[in-house]
Protein backbone atom coordinates (compact mmCIF):
# COMPACT_ATOMS: atom_id res chain seq x y z
CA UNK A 1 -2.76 -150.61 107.42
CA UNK A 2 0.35 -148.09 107.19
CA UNK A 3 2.75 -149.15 109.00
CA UNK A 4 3.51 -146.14 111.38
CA UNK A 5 -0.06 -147.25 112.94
CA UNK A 6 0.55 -148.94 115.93
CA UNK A 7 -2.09 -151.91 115.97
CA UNK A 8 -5.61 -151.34 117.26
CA UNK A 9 -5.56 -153.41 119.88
CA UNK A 10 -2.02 -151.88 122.10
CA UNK A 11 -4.21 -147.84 120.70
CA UNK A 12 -7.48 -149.18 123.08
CA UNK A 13 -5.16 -150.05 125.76
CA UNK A 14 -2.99 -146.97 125.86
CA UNK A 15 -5.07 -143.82 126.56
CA UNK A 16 -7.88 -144.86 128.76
CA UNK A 17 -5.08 -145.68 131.63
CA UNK A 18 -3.36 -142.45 131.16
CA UNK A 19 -6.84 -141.01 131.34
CA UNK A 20 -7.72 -142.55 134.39
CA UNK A 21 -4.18 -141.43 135.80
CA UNK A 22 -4.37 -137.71 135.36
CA UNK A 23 -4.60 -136.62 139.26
CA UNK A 24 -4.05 -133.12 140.05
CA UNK A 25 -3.00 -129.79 138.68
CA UNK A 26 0.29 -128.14 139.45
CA UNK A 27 1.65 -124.76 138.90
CA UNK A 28 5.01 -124.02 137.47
CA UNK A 29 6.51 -121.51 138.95
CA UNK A 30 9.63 -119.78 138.88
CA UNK A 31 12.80 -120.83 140.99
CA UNK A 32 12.10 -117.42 143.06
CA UNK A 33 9.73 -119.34 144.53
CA UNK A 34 10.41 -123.13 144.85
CA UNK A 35 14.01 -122.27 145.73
CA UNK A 36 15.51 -121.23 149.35
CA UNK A 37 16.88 -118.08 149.91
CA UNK A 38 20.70 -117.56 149.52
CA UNK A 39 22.48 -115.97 152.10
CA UNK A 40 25.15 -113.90 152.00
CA UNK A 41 27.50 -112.36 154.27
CA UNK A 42 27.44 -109.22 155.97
CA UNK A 43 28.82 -107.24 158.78
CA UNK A 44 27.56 -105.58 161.84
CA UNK A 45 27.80 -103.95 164.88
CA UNK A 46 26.43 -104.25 168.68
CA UNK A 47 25.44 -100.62 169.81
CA UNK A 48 26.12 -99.65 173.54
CA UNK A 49 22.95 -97.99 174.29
CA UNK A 50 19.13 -97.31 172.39
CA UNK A 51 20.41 -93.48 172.17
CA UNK A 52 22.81 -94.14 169.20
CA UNK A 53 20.38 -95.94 167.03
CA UNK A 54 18.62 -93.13 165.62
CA UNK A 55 21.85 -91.48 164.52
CA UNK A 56 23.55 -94.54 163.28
CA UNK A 57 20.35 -95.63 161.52
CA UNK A 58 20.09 -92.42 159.68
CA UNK A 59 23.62 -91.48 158.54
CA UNK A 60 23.49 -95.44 157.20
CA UNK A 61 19.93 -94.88 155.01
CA UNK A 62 21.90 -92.03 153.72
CA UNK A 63 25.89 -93.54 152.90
CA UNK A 64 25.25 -97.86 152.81
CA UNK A 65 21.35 -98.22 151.36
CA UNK A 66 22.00 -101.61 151.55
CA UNK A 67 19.40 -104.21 152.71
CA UNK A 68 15.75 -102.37 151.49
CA UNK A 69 14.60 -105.96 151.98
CA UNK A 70 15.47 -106.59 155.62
CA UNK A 71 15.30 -105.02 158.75
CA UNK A 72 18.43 -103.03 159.10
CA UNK A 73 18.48 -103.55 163.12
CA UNK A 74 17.99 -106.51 164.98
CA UNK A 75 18.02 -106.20 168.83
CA UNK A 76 20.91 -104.04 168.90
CA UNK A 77 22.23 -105.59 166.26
CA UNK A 78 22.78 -102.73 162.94
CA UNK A 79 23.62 -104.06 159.61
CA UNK A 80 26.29 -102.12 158.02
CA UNK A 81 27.12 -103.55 154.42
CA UNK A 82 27.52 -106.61 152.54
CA UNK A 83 30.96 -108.03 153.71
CA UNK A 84 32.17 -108.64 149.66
CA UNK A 85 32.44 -104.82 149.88
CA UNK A 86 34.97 -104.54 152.47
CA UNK A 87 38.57 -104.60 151.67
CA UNK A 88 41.52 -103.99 154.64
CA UNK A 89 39.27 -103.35 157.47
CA UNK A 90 35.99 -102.20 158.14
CA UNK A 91 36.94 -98.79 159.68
CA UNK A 92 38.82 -97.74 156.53
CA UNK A 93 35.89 -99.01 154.29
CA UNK A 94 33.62 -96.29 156.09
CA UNK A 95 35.78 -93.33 156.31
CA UNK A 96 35.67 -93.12 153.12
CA UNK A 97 31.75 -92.59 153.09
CA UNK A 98 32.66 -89.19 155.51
CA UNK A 99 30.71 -90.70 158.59
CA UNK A 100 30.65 -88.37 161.56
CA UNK A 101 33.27 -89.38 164.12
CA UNK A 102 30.59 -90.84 166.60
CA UNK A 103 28.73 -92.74 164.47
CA UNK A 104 31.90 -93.99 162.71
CA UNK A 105 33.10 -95.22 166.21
CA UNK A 106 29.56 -96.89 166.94
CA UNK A 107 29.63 -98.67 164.05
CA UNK A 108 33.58 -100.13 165.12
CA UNK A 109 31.98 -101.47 168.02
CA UNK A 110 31.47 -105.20 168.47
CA UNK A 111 31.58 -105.81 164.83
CA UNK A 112 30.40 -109.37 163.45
CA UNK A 113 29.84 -111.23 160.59
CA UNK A 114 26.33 -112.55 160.30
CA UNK A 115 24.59 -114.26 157.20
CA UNK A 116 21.75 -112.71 155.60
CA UNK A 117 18.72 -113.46 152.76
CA UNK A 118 20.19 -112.08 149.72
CA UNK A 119 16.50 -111.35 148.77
CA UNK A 120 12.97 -110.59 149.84
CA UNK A 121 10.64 -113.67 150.32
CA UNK A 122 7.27 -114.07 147.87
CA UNK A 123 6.24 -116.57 150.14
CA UNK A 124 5.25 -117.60 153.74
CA UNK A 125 7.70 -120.74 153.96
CA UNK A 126 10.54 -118.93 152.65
CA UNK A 127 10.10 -115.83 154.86
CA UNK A 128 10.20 -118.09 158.41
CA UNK A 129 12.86 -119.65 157.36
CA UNK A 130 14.50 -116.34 156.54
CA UNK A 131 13.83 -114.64 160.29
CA UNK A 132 16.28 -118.23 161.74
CA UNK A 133 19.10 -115.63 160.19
CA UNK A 134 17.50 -112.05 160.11
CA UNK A 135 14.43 -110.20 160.46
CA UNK A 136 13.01 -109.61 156.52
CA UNK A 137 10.18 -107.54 154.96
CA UNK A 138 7.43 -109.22 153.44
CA UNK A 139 4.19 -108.36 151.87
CA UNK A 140 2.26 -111.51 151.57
CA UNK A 141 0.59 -112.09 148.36
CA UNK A 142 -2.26 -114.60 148.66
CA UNK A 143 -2.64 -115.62 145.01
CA UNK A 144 1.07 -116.68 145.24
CA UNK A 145 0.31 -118.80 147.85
CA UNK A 146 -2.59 -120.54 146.55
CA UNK A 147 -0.79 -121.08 142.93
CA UNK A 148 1.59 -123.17 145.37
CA UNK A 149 -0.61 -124.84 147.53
CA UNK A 150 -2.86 -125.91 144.48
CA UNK A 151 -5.96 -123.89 145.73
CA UNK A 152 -6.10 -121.41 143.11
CA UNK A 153 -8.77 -123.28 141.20
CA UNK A 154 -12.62 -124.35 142.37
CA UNK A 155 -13.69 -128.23 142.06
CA UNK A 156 -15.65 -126.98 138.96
CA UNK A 157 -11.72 -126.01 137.63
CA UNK A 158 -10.26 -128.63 138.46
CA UNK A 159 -12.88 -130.83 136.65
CA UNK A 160 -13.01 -128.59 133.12
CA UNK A 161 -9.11 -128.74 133.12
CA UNK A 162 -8.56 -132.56 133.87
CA UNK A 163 -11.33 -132.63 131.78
CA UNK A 164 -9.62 -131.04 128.81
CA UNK A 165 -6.27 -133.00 129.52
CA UNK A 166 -8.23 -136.23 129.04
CA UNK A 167 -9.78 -134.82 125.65
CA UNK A 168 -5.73 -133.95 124.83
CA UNK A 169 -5.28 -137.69 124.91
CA UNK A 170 -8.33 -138.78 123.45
CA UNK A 171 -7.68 -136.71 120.01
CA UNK A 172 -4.45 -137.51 119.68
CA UNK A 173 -5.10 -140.90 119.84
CA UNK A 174 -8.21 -141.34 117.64
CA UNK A 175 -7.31 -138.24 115.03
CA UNK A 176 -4.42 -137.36 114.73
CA UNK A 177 -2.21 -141.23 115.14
CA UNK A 178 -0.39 -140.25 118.56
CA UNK A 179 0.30 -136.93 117.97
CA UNK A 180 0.50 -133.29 119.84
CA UNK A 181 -2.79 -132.00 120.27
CA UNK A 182 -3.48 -128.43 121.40
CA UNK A 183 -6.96 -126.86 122.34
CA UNK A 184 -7.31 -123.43 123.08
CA UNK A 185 -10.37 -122.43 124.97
CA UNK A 186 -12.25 -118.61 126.28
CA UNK A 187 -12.50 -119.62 129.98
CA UNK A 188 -15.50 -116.83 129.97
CA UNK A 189 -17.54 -119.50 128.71
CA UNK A 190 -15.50 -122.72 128.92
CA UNK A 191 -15.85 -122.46 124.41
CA UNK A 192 -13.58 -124.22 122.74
CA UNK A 193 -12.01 -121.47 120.02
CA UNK A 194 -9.72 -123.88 118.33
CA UNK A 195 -7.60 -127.59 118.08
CA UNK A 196 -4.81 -128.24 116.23
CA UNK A 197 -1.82 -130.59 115.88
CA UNK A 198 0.81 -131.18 113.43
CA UNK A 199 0.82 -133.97 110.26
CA UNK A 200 3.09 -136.35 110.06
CA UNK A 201 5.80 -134.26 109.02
CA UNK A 202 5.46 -130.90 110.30
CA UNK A 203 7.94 -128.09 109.29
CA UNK A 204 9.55 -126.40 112.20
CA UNK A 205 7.02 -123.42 111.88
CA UNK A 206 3.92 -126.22 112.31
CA UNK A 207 4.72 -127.24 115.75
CA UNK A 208 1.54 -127.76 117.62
CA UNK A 209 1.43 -124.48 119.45
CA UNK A 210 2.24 -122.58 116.48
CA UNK A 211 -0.44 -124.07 114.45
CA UNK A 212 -2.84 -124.07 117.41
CA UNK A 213 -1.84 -119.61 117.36
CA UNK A 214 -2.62 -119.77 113.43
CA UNK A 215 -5.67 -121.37 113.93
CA UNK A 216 -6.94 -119.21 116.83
CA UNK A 217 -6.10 -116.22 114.28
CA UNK A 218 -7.85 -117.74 111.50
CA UNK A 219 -11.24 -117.78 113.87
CA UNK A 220 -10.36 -113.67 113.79
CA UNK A 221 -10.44 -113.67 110.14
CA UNK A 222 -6.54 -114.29 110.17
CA UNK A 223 -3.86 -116.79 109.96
CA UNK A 224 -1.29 -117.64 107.39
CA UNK A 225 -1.12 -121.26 107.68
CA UNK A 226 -2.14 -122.79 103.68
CA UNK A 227 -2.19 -126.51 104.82
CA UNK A 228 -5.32 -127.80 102.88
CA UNK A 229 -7.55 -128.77 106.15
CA UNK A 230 -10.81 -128.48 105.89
CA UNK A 231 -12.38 -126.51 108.63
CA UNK A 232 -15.76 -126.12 110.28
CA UNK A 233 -18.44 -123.89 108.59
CA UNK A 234 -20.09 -121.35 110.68
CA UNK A 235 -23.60 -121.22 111.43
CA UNK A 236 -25.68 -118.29 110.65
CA UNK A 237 -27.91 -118.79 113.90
CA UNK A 238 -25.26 -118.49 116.59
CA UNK A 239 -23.07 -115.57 117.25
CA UNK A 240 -19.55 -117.25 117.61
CA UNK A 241 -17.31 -118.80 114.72
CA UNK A 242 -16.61 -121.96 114.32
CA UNK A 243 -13.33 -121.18 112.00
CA UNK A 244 -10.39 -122.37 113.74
CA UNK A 245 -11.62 -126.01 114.32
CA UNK A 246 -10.84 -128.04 112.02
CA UNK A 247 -13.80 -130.02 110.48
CA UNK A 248 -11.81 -133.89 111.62
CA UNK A 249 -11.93 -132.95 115.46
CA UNK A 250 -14.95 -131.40 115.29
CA UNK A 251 -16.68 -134.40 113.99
CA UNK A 252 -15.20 -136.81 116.23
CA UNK A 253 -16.53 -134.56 119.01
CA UNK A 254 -20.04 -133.98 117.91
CA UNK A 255 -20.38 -137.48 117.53
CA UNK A 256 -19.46 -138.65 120.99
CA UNK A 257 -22.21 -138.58 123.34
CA UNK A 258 -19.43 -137.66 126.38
CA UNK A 259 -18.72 -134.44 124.84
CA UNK A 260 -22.25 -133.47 123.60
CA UNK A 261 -22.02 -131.12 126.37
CA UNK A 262 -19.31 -129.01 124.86
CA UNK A 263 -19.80 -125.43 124.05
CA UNK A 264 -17.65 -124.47 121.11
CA UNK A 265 -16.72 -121.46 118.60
CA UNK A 266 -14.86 -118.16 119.33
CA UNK A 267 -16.20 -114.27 119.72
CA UNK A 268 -15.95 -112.39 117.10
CA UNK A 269 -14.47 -109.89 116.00
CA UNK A 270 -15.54 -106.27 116.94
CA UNK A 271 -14.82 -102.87 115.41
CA UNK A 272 -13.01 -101.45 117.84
CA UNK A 273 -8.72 -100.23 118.00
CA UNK A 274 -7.14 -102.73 119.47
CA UNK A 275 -6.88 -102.47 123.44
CA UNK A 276 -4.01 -102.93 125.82
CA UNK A 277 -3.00 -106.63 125.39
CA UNK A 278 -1.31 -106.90 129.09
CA UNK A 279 -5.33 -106.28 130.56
CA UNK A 280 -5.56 -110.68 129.59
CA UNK A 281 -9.03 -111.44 129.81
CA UNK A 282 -10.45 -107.61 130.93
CA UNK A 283 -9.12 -106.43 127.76
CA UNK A 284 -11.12 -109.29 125.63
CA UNK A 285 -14.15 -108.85 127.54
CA UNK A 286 -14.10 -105.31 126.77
CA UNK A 287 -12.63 -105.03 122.96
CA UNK A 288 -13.19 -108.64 121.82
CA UNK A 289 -10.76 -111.38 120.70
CA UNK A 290 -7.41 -110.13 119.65
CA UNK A 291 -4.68 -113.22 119.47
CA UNK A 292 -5.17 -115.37 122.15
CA UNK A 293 -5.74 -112.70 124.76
CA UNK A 294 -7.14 -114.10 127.92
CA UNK A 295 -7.44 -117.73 126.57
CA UNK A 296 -6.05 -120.69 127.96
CA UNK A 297 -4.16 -123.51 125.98
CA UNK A 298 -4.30 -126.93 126.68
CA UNK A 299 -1.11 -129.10 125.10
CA UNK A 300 -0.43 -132.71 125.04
CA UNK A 301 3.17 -132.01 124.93
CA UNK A 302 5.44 -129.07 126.75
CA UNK A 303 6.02 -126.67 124.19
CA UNK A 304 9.87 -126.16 122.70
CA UNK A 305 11.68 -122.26 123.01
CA UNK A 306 9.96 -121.32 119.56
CA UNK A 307 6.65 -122.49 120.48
CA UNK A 308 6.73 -120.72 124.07
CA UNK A 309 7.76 -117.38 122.76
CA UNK A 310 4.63 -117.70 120.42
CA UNK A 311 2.29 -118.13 123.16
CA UNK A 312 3.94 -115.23 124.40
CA UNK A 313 3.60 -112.95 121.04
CA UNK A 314 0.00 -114.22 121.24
CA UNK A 315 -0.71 -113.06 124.46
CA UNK A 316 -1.98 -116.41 126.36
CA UNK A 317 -3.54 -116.50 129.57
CA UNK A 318 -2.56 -119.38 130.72
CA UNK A 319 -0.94 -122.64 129.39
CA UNK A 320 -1.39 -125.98 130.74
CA UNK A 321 0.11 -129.10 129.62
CA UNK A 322 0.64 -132.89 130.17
CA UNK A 323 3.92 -134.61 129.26
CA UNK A 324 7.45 -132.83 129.56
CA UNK A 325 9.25 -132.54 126.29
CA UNK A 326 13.30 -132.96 126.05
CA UNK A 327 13.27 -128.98 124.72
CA UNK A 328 10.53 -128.33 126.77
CA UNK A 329 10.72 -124.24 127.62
CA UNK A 330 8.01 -124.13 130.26
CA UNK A 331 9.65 -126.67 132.79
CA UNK A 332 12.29 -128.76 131.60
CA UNK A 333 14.82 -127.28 130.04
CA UNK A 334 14.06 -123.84 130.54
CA UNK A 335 11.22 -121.64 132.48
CA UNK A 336 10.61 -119.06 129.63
CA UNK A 337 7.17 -117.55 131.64
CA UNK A 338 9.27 -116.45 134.43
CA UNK A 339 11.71 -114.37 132.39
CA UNK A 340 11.31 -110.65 133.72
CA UNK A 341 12.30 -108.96 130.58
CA UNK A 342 9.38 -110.13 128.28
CA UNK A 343 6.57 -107.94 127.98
CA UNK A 344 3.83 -110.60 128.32
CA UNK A 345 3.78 -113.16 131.06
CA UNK A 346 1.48 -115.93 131.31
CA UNK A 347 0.86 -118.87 134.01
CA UNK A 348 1.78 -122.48 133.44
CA UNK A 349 0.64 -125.36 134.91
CA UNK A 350 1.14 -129.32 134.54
CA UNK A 351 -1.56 -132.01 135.10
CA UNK A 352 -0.30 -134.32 137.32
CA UNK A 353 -0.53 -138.46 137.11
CA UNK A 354 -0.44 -141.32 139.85
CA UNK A 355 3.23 -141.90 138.12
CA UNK A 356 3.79 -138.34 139.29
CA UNK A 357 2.93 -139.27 142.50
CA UNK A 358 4.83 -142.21 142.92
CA UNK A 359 7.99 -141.05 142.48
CA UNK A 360 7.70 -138.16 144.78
């Protein structure tokens, strides 16, 4: 037996727990949401009477624009600027904006500082516990909401993705001797496209998820990767391709009566220009496979900064995955899906386990 096989007996015991101890599913979402709102300060005045408002209010849209996210009077409380802008005094701050005299004196009148949401909500909890400072805007978003209550997926979800985070543990155990496993999957048709995971010594462009990209492309008549792996031959009487599974998992599968129930192979290719990538899975329903375009990809193991940004380049639906990493990009050391600047964005989510549980 080599030696870097741990022995049979401690490789029975292992996975079926951690099996049985995958719970829930959990989105990971950026701090914008999981985060209170700051508060900064900012000054204001008390109006005398109802009459000034409409003056104040308008000569202020027009000089100070501050604030689009809140309501810029409260009571008879006006809003006037962020107090970091203010140097000497108030009154000197606004001349120079060339106020007319009355509304310059209106807005001298019982002046305060008050603290503020330095942003607009995204969801319900955060906006009531903005209005305990000041009235906000908010425009609900009910997908938001259910990504972080944990309805965004049916029973029938819930079961095909614990389902697939079981499998995760299953090949990695029994093929590939403990190592990351990634499946990628068209959620059209729950099919599994492709598997992958890395040999013993992987170079640092054979990471799971990079291998896992390669092989998706390789079902598209693509990929670059020259490991010699045999994969699974297509068969002439279906319409999918079975080219980015490698023959290994595909055997262990097909000879498992629990997973006889699978559906696998990926789309292929059409003849068409390729489509607008951001459309996710309208796109691929409408031009065919292109990358990993409205797929989702399962991983045993959060994906490192190189192996996020791939996902990204690929154009993943979603990404779901079990166990943190140390350079994990998706949730521990870094949340690369919620970075505003990319051009692609996709979801990420993390089964959870009773250990999960117990320490919250």
């Amino acid at each position: 037996m080599d030696i870097a096989d741990p022995p049979p007996n401690k490789r029975a015991r292992k996975s079926p727990n951690l099996e049985e101890d995958i719970t829930g599913i959990r989105a990971i979402l950026s701090d914008e949401f999981d985060e209170d709102i700051a508060l900064i300060k900012a000054h204001s005045c008390q109006l005398e009477t109802k009459q000034q408002l409409q003056a104040v209010i308008q000569e202020l849209s027009q000089k100070l624009p501050h604030f689009q996210h809140l309501k810029r009077v409260h009571d008879r409380s006006v809003l006037i600027c962020p107090s970091s802008e203010i140097g000497a005094s108030l009154e000197q701050h606004l001349e120079q904006f060339a106020f007319s005299e009355h509304v310059l004196r209106a807005l001298c009148q019982g002046v305060r500082v008050v603290e503020v949401p330095e942003r607009m909500p995204r969801l319900r909890v955060q906006y009531e516990k903005t209005l305990k400072h000041w009235p906000c805007k908010f425009h609900p978003n009910h997908y938001s909401e259910s990504l972080r209550n944990g309805s965004n997926f049916s029973s029938a979800q819930r079961i095909f993705h614990k389902r697939m985070a079981q499998l995760l543990v299953r090949l990695s155990r029994d093929v590939n001797a403990n190592r990351p496993v990634g499946i990628c999957v068209d959620p059209r048709q729950s099919n599994i496209v492709s598997i992958a995971g890395p040999g013993e010594s992987p170079s640092p462009h054979e990471h799971c998820s990079m291998l896992l990209v390669d092989f998706v492309a390789r079902s598209q008549e693509g990929g670059t990767t020259k490991a010699e792996l045999p994969f699974t031959e297509d068969s002439k009487e279906v319409e999918t391709t079975l080219r980015g599974i490698p023959k290994a998992y595909y055997d262990y599968l097909m000879n498992d009566e629990e997973y006889t129930d699978l559906t696998f192979g990926a789309e292929r290719s059409r003849n068409c220009k390729e489509g607008n990538a951001d459309q996710g899975a309208d796109n691929l329903a409408k031009f065919g496979p292109y990358l990993c375009t409205g797929y989702d990809v399962y991983l045993l193991q959060e994906p490192c900064l190189m192996c996020s940004m791939a996902l990204v380049h690929s154009r993943a639906k979603r990404v779901f995955f079990l166990r943190n990493s140390d350079n994990g990009a998706l949730a521990t050391r870094f949340q690369l899906h919620s970075v505003r600047e990319l051009n692609h964005h996709y979801e990420v989510f993390q089964f959870t386990t009773k250990e999960d549980e117990e320490l919250t």
